[in-house]
Each structure stands twice: as structure tokens, then as C-alpha cells.
PDB file of N, CA and C in Angstrom:
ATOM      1  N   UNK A   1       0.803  -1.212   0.000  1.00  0.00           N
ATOM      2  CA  UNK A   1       0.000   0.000   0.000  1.00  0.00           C
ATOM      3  C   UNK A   1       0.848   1.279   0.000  1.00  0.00           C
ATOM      4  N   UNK A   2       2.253   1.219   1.170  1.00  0.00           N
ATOM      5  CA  UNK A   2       2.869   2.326   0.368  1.00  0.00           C
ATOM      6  C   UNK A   2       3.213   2.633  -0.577  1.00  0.00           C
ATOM      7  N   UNK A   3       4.003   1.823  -1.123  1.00  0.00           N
ATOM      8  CA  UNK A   3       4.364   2.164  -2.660  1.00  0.00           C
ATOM      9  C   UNK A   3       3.299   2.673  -3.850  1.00  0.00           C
ATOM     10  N   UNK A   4       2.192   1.938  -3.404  1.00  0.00           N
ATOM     11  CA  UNK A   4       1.054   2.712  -4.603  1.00  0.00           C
ATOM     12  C   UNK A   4       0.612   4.124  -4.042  1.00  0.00           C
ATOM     13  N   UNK A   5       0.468   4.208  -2.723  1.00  0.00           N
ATOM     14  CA  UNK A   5       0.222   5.315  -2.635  1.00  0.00           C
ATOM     15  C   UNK A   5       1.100   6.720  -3.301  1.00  0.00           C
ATOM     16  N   UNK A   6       2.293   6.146  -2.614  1.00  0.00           N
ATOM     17  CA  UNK A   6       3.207   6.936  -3.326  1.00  0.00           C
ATOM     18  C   UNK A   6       3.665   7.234  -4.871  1.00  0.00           C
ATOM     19  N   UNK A   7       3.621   6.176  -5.593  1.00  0.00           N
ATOM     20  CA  UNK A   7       3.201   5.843  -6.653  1.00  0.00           C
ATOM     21  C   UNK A   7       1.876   7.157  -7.225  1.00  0.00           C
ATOM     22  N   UNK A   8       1.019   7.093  -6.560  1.00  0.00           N
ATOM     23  CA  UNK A   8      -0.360   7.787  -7.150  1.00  0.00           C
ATOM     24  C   UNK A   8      -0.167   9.344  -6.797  1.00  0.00           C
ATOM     25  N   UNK A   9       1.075   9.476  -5.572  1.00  0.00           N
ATOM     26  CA  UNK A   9       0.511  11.091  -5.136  1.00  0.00           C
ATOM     27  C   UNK A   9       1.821  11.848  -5.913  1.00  0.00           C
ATOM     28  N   UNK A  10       2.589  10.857  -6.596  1.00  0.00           N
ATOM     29  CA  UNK A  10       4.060  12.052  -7.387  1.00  0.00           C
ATOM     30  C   UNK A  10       2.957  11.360  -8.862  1.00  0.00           C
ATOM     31  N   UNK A  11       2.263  10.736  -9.163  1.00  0.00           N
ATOM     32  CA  UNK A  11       0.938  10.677 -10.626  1.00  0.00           C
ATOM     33  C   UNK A  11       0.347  11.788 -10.334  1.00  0.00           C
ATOM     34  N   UNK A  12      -0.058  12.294  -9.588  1.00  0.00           N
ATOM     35  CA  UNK A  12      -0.888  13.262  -9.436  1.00  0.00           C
ATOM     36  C   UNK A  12      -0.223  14.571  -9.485  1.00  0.00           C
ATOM     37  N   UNK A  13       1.089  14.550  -8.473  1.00  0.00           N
ATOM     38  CA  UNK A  13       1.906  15.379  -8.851  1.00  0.00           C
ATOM     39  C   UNK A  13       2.144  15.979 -10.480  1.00  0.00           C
ATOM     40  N   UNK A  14       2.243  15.024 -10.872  1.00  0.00           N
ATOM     41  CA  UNK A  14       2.959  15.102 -12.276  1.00  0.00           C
ATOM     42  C   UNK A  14       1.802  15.880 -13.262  1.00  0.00           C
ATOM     43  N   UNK A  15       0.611  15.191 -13.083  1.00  0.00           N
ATOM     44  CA  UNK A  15      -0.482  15.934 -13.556  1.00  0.00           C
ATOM     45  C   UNK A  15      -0.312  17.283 -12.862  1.00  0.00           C
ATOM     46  N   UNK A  16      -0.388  17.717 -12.015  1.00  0.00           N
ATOM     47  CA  UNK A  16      -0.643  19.307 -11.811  1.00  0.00           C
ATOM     48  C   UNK A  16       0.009  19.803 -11.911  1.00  0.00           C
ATOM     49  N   UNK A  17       1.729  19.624 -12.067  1.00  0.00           N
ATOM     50  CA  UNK A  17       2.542  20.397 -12.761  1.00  0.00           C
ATOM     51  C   UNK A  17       2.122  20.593 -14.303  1.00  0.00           C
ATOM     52  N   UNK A  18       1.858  19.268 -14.635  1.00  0.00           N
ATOM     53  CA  UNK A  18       1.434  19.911 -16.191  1.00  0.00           C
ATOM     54  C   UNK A  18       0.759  20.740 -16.647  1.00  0.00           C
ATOM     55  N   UNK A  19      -0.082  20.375 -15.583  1.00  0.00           N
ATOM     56  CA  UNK A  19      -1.693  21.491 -16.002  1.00  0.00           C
ATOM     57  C   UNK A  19      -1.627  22.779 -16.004  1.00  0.00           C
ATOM     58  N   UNK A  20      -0.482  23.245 -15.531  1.00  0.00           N
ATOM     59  CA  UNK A  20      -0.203  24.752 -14.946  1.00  0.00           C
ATOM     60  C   UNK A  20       1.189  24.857 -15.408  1.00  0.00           C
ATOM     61  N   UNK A  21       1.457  23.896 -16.489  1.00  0.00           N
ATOM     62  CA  UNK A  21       2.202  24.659 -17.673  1.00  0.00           C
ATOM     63  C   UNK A  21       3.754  24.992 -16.815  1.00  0.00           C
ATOM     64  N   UNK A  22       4.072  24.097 -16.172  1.00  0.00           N
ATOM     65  CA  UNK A  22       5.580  23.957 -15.145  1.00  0.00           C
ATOM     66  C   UNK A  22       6.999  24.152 -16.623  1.00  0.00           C
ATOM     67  N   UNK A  23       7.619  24.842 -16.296  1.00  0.00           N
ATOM     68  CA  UNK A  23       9.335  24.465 -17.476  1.00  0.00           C
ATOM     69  C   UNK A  23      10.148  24.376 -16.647  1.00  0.00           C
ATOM     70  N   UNK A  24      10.290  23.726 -15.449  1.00  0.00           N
ATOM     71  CA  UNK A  24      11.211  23.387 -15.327  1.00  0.00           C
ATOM     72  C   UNK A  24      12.238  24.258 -14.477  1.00  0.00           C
ATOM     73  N   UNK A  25      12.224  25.250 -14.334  1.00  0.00           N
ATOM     74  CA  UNK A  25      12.970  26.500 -14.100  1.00  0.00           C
ATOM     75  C   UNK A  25      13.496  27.715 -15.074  1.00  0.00           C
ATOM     76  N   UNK A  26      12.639  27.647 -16.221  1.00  0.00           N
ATOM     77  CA  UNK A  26      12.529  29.179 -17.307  1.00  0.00           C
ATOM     78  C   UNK A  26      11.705  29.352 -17.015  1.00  0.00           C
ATOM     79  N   UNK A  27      12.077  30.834 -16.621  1.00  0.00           N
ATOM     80  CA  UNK A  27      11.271  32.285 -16.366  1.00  0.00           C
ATOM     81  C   UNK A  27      10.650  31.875 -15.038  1.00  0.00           C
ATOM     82  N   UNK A  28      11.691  31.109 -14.402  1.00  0.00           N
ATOM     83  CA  UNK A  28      11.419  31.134 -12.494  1.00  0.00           C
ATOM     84  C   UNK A  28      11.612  32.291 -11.797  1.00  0.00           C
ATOM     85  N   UNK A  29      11.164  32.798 -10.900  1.00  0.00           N
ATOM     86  CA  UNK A  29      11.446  33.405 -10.104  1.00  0.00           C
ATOM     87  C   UNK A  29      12.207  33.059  -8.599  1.00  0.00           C
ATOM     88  N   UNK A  30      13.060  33.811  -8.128  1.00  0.00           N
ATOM     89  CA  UNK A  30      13.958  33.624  -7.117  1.00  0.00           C
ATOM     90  C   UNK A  30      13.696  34.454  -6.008  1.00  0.00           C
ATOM     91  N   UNK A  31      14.418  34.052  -4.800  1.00  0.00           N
ATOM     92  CA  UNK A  31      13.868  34.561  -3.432  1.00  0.00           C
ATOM     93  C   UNK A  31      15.097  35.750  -3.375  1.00  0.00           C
ATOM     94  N   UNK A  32      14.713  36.859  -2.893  1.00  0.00           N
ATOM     95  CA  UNK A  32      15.341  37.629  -2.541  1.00  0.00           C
ATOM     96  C   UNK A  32      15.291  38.084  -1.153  1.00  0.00           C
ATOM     97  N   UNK A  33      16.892  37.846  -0.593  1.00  0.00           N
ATOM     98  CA  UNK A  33      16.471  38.212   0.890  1.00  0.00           C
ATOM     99  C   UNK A  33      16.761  40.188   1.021  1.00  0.00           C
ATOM    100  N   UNK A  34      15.761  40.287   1.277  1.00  0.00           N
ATOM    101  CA  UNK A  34      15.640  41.708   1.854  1.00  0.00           C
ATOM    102  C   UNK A  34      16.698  42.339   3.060  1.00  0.00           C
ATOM    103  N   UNK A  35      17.360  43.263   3.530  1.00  0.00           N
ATOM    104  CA  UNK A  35      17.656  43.458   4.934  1.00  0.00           C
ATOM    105  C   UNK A  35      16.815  44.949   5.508  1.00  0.00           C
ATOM    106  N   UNK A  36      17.064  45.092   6.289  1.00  0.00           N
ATOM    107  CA  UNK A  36      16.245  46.190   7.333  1.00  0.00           C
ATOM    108  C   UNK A  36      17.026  47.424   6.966  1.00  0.00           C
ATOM    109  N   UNK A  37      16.552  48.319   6.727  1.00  0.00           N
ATOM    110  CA  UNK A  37      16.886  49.830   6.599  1.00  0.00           C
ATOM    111  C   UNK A  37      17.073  50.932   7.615  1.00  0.00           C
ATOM    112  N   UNK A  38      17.352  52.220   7.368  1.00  0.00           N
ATOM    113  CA  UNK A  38      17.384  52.932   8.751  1.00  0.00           C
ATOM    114  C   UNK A  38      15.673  53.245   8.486  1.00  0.00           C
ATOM    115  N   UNK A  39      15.092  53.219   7.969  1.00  0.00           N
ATOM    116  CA  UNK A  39      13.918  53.459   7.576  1.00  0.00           C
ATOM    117  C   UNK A  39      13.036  53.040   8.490  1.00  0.00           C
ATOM    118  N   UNK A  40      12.966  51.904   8.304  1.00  0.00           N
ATOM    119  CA  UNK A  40      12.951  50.687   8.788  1.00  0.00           C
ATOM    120  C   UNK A  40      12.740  50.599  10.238  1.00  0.00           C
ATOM    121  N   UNK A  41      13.888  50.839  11.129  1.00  0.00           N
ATOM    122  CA  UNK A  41      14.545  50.853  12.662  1.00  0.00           C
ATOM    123  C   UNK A  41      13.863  52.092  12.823  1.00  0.00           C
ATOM    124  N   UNK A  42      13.461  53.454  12.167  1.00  0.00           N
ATOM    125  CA  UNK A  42      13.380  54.059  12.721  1.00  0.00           C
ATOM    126  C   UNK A  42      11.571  54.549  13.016  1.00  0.00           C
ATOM    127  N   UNK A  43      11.254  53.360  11.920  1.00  0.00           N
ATOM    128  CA  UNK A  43       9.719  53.174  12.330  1.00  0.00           C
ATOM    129  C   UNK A  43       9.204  52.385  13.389  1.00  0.00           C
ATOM    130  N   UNK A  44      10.504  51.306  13.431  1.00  0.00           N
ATOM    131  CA  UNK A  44       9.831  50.416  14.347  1.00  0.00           C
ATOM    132  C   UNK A  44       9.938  51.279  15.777  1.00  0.00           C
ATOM    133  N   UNK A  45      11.097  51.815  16.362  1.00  0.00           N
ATOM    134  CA  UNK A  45      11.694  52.335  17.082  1.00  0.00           C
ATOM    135  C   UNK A  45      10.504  53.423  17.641  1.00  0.00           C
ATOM    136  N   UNK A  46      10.232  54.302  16.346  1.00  0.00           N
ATOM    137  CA  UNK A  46       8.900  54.976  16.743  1.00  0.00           C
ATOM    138  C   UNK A  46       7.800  54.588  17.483  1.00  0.00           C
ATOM    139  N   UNK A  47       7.576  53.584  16.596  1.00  0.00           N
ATOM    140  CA  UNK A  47       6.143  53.100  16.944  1.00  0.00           C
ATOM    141  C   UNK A  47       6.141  51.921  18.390  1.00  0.00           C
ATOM    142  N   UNK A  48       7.328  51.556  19.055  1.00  0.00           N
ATOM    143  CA  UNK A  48       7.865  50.881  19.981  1.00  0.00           C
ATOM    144  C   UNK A  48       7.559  51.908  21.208  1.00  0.00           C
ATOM    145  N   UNK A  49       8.369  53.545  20.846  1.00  0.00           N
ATOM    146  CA  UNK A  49       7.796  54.924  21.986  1.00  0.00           C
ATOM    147  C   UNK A  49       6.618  55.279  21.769  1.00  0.00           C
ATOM    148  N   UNK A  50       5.618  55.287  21.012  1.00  0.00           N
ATOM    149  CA  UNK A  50       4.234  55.736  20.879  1.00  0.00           C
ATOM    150  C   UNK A  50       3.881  54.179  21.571  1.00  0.00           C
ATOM    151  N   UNK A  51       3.481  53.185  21.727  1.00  0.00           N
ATOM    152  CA  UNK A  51       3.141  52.071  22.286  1.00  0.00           C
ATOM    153  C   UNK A  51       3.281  52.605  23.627  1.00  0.00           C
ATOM    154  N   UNK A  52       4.690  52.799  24.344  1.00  0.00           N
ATOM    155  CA  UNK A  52       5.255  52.472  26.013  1.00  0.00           C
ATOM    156  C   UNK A  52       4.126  53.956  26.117  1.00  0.00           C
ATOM    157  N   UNK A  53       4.047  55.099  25.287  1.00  0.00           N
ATOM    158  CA  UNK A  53       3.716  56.457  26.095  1.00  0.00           C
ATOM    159  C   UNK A  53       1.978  55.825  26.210  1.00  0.00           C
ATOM    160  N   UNK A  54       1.456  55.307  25.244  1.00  0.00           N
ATOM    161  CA  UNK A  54       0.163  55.252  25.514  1.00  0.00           C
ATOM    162  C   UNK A  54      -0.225  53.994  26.532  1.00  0.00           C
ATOM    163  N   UNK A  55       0.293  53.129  26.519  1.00  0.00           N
ATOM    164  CA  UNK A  55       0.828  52.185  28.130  1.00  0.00           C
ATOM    165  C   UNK A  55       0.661  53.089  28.979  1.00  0.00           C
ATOM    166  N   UNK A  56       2.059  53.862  29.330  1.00  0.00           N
ATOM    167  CA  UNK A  56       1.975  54.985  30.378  1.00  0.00           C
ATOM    168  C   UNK A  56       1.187  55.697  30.915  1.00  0.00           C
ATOM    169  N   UNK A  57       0.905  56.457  29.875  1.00  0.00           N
ATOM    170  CA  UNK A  57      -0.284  57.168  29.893  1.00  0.00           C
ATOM    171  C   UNK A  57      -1.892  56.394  30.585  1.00  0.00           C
ATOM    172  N   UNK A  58      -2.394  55.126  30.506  1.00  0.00           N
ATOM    173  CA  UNK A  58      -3.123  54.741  30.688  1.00  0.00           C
ATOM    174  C   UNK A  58      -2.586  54.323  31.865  1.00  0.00           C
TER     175      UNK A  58
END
């Protein structure tokens, strides 16, 4: 029973790559890692002192 199962779920696999037109890796897209900006730090940073004052405040 494993083997057919397995068997049936990379069959099935195989069908829904097709269906949706898969190449393989042309015209893939890739992960780009992002990093943090001063932009960034200085929003979070903000919005970290507007949080503690309205804490406070309450």
C-alpha cells in the first residue's frame, strides 16, 4: 500500500505540474532576501515609543 500510494501522489503530482504549464525553471522566479533599513529601525523604534507612552499614559 505504500508504494502505490506513493506511486499515485508524485501521478498526481505530475499531472498538476502539467496542467499549470511547469518548465522546469525558465522564467522562475527567485527569493530575494531583503535586509532592514534605517527606515525601517526608525519606524519600528517609533512606533515601539508611541506604544510604552500610551501604556503609560493609561
Amino acid at each position: 500500500p505504500l508504494f502505490l500510494n506513493t506511486y499515485r501522489t508524485a501521478e498526481d503530482l505530475g499531472k498538476a505540474m502539467e496542467s499549470r504549464a511547469y518548465r522546469g525553471g525558465k522564467g522562475r522566479t527567485h527569493y530575494k532576501e531583503r535586509r532592514l533599513s534605517g527606515v525601517d529601525y526608525v519606524s519600528f523604534a517609533s512606533t515601539v515609543i508611541v506604544l510604552a507612552i500610551s501604556i503609560y499614559i493609561t
